[in-house]
N, C-alpha and C. Protein backbone atom coordinates (compact mmCIF):
# COMPACT_ATOMS: atom_id res chain seq x y z
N UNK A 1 17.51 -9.38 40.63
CA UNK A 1 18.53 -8.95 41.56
C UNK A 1 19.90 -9.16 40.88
N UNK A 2 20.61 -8.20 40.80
CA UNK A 2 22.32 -8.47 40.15
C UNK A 2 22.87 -9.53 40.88
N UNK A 3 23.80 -9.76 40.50
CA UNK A 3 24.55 -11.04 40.77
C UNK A 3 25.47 -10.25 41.66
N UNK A 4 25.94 -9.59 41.56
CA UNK A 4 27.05 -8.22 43.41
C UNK A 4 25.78 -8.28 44.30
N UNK A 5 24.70 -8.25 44.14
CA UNK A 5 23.98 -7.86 45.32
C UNK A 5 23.59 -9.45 45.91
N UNK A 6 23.94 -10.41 45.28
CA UNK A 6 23.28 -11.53 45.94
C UNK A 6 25.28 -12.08 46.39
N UNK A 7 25.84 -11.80 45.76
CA UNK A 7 27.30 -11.85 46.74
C UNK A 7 27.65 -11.49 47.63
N UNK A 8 26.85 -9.86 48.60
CA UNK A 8 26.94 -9.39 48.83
C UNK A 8 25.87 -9.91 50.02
N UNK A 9 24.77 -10.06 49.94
CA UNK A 9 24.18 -10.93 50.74
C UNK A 9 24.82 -12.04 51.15
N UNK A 10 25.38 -13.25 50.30
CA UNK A 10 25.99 -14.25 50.78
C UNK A 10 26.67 -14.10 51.42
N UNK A 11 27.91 -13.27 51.23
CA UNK A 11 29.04 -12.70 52.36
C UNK A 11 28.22 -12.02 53.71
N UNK A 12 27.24 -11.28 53.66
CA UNK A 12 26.68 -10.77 54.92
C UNK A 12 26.55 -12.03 55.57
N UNK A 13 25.55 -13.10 54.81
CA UNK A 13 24.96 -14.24 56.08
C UNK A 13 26.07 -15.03 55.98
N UNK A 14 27.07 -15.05 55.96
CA UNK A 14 28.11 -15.88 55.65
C UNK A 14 29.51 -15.37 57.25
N UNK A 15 29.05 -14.02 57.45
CA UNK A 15 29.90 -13.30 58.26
C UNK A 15 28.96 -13.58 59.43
N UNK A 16 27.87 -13.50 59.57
CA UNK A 16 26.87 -13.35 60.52
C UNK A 16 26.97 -14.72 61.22
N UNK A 17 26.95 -15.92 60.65
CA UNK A 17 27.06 -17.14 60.64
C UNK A 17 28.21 -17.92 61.38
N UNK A 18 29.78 -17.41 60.77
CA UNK A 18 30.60 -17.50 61.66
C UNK A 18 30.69 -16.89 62.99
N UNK A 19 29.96 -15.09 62.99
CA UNK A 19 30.53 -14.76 64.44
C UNK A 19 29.91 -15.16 65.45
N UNK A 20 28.16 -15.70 64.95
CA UNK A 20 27.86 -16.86 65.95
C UNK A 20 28.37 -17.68 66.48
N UNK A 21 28.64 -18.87 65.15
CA UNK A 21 29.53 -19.74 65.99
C UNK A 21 30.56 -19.61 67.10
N UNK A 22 31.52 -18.72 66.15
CA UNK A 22 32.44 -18.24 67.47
C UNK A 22 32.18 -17.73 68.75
N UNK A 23 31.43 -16.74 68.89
CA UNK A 23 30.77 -16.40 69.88
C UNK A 23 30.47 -17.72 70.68
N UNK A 24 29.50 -18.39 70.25
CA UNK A 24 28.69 -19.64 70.89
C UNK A 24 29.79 -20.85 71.36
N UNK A 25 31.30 -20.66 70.81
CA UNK A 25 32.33 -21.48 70.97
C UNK A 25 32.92 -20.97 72.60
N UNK A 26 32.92 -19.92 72.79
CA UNK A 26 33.23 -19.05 74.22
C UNK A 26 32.55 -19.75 75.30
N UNK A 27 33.31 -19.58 76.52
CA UNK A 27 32.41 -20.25 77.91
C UNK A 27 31.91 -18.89 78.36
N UNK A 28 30.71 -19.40 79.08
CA UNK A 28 30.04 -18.29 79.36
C UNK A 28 30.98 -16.97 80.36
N UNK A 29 31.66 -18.08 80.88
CA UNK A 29 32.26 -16.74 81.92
C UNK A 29 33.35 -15.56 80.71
N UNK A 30 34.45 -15.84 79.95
CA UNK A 30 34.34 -15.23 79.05
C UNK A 30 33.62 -14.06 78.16
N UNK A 31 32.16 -14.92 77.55
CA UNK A 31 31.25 -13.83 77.48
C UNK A 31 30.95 -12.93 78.34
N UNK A 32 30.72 -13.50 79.53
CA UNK A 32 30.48 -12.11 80.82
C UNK A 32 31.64 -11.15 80.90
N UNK A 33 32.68 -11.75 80.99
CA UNK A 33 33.85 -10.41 80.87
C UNK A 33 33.80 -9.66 79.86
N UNK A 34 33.22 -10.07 78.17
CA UNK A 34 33.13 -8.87 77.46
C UNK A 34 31.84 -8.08 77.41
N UNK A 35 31.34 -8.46 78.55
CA UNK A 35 29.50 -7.81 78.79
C UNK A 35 28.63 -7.96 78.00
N UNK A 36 28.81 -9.61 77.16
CA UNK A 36 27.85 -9.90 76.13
C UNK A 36 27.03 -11.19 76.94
N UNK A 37 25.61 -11.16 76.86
CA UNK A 37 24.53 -12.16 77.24
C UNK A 37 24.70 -12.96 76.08
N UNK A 38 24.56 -14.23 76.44
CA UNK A 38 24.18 -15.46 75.21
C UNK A 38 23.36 -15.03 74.49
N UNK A 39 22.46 -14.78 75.23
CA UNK A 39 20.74 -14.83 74.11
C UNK A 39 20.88 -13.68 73.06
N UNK A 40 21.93 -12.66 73.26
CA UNK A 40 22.25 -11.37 72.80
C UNK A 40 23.05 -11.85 71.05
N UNK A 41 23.96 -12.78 71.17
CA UNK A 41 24.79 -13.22 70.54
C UNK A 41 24.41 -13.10 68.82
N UNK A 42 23.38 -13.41 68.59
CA UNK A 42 22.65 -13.24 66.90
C UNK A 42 22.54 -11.69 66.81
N UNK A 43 21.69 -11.04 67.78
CA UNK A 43 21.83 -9.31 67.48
C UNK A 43 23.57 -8.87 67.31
N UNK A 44 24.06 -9.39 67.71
CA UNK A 44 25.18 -8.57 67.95
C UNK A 44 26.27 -9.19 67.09
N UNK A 45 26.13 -10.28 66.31
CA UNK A 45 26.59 -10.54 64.93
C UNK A 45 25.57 -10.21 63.56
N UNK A 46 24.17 -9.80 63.76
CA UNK A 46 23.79 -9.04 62.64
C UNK A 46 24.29 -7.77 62.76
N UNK A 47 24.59 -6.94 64.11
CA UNK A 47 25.06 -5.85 63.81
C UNK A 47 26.60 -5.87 63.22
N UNK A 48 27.06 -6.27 63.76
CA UNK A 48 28.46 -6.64 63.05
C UNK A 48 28.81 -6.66 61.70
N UNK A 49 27.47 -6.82 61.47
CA UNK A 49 27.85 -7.56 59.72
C UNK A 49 27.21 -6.68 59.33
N UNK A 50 26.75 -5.47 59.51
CA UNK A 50 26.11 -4.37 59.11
C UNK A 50 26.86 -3.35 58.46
């Protein structure tokens, strides 16, 4: 594997990783106003980072 494509990975799970957290840093009522479910929160930072 080249060495760009495994940087390139790192930065993906690296982006994916924070917008969890952040996400998961939010009170739930918050999340409900932007019409995101908790359990949703990992799909919707792999898409992100897509």
């Amino acid at each position: 594997m080249p060495f760009h494509e495994l940087i390139a990975r790192y930065r993906r799970w690296k982006s994916i990783h924070e917008t969890i957290a952040a996400l998961e840093r939010l009170p739930t009522g918050e999340l409900d106003d932007l019409g995101i479910a908790r359990w949703r929160i990992p799909e919707l930072a792999r898409r992100h980072a897509a």
